[in-house]
C-alpha atoms as a PDB file:
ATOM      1  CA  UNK A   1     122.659 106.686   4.574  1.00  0.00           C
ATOM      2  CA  UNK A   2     120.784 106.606   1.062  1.00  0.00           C
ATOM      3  CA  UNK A   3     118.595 109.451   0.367  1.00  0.00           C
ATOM      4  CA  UNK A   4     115.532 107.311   0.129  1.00  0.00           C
ATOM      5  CA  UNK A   5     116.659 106.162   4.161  1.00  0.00           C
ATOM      6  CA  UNK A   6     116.935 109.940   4.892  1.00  0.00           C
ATOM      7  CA  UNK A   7     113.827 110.995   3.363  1.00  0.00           C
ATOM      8  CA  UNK A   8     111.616 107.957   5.535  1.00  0.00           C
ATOM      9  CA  UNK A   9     113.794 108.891   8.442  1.00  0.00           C
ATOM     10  CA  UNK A  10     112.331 112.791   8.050  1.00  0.00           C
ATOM     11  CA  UNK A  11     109.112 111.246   7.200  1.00  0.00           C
ATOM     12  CA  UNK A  12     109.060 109.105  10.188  1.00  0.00           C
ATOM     13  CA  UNK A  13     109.916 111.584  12.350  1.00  0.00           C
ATOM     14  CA  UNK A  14     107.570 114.974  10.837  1.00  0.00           C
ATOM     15  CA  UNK A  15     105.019 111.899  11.227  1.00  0.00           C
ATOM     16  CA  UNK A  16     105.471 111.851  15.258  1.00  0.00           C
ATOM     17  CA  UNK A  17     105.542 115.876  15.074  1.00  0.00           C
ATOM     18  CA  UNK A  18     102.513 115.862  13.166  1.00  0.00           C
ATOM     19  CA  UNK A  19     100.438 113.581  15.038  1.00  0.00           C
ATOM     20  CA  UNK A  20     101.576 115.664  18.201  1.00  0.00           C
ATOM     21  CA  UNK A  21     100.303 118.541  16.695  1.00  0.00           C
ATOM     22  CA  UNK A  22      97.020 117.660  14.979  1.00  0.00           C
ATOM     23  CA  UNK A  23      95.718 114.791  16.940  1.00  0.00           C
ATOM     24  CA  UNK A  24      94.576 114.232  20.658  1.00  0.00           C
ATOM     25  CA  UNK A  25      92.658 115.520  23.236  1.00  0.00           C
ATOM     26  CA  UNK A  26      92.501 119.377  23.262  1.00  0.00           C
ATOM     27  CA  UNK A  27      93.719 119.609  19.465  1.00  0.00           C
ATOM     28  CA  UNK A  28      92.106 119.401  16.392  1.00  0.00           C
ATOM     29  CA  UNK A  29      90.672 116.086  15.959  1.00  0.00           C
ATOM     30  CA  UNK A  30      91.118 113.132  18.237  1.00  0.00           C
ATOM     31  CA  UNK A  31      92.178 109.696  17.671  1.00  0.00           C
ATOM     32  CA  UNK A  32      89.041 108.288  18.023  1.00  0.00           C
ATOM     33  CA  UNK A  33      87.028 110.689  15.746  1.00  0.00           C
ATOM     34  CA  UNK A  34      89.418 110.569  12.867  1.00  0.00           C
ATOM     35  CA  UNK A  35      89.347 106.836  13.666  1.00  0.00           C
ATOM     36  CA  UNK A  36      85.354 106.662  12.991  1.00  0.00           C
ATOM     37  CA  UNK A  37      85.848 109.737  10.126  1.00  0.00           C
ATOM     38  CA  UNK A  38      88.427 107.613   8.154  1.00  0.00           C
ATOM     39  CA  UNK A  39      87.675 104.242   9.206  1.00  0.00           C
ATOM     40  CA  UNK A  40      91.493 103.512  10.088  1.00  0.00           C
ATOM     41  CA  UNK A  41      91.446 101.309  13.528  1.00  0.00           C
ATOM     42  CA  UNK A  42      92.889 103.436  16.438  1.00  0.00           C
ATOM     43  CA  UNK A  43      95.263 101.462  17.036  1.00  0.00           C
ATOM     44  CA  UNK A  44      96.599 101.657  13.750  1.00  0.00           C
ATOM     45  CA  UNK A  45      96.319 105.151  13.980  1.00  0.00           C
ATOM     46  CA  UNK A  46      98.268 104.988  17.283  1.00  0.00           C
ATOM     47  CA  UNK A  47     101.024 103.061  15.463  1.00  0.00           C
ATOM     48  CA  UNK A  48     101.454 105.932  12.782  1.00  0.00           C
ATOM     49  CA  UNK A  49     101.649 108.121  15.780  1.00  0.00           C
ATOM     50  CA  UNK A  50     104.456 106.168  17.185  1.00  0.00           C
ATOM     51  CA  UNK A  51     106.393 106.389  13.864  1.00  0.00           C
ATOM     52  CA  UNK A  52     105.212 103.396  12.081  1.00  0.00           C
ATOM     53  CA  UNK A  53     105.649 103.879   8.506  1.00  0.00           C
ATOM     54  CA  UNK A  54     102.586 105.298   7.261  1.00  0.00           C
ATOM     55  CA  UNK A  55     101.169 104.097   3.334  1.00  0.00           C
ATOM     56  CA  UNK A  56     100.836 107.249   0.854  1.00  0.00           C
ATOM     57  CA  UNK A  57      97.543 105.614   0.488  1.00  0.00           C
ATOM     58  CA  UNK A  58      96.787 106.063   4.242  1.00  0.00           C
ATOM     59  CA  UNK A  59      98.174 109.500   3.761  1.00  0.00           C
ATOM     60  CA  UNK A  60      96.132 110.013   0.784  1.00  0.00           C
ATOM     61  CA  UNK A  61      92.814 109.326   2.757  1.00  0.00           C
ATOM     62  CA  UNK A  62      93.761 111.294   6.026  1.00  0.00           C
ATOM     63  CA  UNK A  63      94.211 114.342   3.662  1.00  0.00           C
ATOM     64  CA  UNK A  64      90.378 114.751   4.160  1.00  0.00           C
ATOM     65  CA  UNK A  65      90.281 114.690   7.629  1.00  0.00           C
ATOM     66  CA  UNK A  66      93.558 116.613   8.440  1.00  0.00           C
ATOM     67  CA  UNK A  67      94.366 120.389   7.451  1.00  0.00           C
ATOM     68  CA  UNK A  68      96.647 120.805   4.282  1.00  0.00           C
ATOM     69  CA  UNK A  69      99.432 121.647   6.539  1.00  0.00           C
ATOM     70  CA  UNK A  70      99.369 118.638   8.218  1.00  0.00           C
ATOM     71  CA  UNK A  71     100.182 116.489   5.130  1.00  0.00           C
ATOM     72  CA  UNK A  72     102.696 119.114   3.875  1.00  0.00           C
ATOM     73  CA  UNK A  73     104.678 117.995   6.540  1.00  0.00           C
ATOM     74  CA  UNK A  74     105.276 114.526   5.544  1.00  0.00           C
ATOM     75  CA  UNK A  75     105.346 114.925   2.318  1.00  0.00           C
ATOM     76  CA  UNK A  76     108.223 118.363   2.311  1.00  0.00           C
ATOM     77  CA  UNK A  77     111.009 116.064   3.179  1.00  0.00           C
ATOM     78  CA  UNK A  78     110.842 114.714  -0.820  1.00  0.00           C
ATOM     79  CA  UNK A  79     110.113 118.623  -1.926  1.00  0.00           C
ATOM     80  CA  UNK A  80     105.955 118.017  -2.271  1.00  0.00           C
ATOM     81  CA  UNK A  81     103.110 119.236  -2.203  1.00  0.00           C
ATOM     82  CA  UNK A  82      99.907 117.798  -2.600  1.00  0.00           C
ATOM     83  CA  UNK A  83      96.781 120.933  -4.076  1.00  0.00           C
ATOM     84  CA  UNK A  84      93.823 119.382  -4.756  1.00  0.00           C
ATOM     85  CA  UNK A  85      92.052 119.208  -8.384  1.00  0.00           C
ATOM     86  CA  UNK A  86      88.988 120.884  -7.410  1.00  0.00           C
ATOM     87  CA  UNK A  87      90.063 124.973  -6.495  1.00  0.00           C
ATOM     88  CA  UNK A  88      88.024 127.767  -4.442  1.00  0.00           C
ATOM     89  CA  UNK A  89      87.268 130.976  -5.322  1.00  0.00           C
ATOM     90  CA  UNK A  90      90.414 133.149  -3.909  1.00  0.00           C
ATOM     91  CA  UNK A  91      90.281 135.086  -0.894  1.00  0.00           C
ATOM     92  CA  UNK A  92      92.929 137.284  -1.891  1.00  0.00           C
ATOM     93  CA  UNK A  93      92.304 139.347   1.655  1.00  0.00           C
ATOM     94  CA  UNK A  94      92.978 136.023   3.143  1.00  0.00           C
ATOM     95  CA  UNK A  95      96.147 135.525   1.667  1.00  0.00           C
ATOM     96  CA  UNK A  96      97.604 139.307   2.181  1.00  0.00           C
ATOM     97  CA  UNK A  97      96.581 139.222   5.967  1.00  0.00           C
ATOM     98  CA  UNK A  98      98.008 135.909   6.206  1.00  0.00           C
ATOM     99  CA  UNK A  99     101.347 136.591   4.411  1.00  0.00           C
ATOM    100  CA  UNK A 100     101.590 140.062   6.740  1.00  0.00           C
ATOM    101  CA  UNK A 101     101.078 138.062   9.549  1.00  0.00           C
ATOM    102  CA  UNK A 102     104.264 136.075   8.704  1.00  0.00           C
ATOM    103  CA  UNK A 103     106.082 138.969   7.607  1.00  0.00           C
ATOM    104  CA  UNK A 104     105.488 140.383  10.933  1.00  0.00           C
ATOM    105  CA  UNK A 105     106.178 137.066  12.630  1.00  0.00           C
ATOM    106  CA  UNK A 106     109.454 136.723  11.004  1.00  0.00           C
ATOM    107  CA  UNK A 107     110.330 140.488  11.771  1.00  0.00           C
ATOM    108  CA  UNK A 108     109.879 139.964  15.343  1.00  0.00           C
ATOM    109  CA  UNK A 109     112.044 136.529  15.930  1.00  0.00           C
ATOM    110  CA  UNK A 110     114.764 138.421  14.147  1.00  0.00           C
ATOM    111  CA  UNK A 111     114.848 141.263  16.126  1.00  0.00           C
ATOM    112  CA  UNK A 112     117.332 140.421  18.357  1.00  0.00           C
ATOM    113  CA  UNK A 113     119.159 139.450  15.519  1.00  0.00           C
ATOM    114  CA  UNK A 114     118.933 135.444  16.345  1.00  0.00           C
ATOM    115  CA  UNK A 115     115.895 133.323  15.634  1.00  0.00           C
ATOM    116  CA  UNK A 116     116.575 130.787  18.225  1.00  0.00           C
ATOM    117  CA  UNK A 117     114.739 127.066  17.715  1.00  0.00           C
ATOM    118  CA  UNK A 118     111.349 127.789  19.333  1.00  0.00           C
ATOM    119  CA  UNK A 119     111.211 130.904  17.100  1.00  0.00           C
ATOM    120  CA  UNK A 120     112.057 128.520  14.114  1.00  0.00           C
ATOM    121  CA  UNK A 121     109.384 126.007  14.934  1.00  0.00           C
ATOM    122  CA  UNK A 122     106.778 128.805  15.194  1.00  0.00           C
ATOM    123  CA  UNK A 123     107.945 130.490  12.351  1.00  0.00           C
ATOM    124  CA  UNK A 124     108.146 126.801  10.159  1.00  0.00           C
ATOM    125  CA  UNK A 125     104.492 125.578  11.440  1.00  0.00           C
ATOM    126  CA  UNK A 126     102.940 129.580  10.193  1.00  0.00           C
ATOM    127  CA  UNK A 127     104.809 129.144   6.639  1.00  0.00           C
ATOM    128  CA  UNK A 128     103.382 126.087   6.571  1.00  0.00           C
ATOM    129  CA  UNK A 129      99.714 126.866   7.097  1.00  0.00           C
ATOM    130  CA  UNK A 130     100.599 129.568   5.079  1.00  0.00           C
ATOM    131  CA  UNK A 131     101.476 127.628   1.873  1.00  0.00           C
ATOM    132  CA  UNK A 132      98.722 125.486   2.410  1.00  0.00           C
ATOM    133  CA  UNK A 133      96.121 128.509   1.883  1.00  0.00           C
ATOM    134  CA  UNK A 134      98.232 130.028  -0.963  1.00  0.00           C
ATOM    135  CA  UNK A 135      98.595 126.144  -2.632  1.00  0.00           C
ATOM    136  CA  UNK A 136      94.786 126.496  -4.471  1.00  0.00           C
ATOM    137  CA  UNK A 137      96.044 130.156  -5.720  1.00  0.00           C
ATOM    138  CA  UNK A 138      98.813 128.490  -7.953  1.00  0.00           C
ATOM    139  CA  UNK A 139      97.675 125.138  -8.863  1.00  0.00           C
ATOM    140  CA  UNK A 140      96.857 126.508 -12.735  1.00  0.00           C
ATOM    141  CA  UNK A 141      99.709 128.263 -13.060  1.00  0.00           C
END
């Protein structure tokens, strides 16, 4: 497989993952609301869900409506990351407690000297958030 087939495959499928995590009853947004926020038809939205190959476009505009994180993971697989023009003051406390929080996270999964795959996904989904918050920090250098 080319690397532009692997990279959609790991798009496709961080897509499904991300959906799952962001989007649906009980989560952060639901279909319908980012439906009437973004003014993408539900069912589209259901069909991105599913897998369907998502526009960057699309992805551009959901960027508003979704947490950083969320768009980091379909757009890691090429080794990107989006950090928007505009930047906010730091909240360097912010970043430390986050940052210990991982520290300690990671600390803990290894400390029976195996961080087994529900460890990894934990640890992967915190590291995200986390370079989300810490993107604005080092978007001037």
């Amino acid at each position: 497989m080319s690397t532009e087939g692997r990279i959609a495959q790991d798009v496709a499928e961080r897509q499904i993952t991300m959906f799952a995590i962001f989007v649906g009853p009980g989560l952060l947004t639901t279909r319908a609301a980012l439906s009437r926020a973004s003014g993408i038809p539900e069912s589209t939205l259901k069909s991105y869900a599913a897998g369907a190959a998502m526009p960057f476009a699309t992805v551009l505009a959901l960027r508003r409506f979704l947490p950083r994180e969320a768009i980091f993971m379909l757009t890691e697989p090429a080794g990107v990351r989006l950090v928007d023009n505009e930047q906010s003051e730091t909240n360097w406390d912010a970043i430390a407690c986050s940052a210990a929080g991982l520290v300690s996270e990671v600390c803990q999964a290894r400390a029976d000297g195996v961080i087994d795959h529900r460890e990894e996904a934990s640890l992967k989904k915190r590291t995200r958030a986390f370079l989300a918050e810490a993107a604005d920090v080092v978007a001037d250098g």
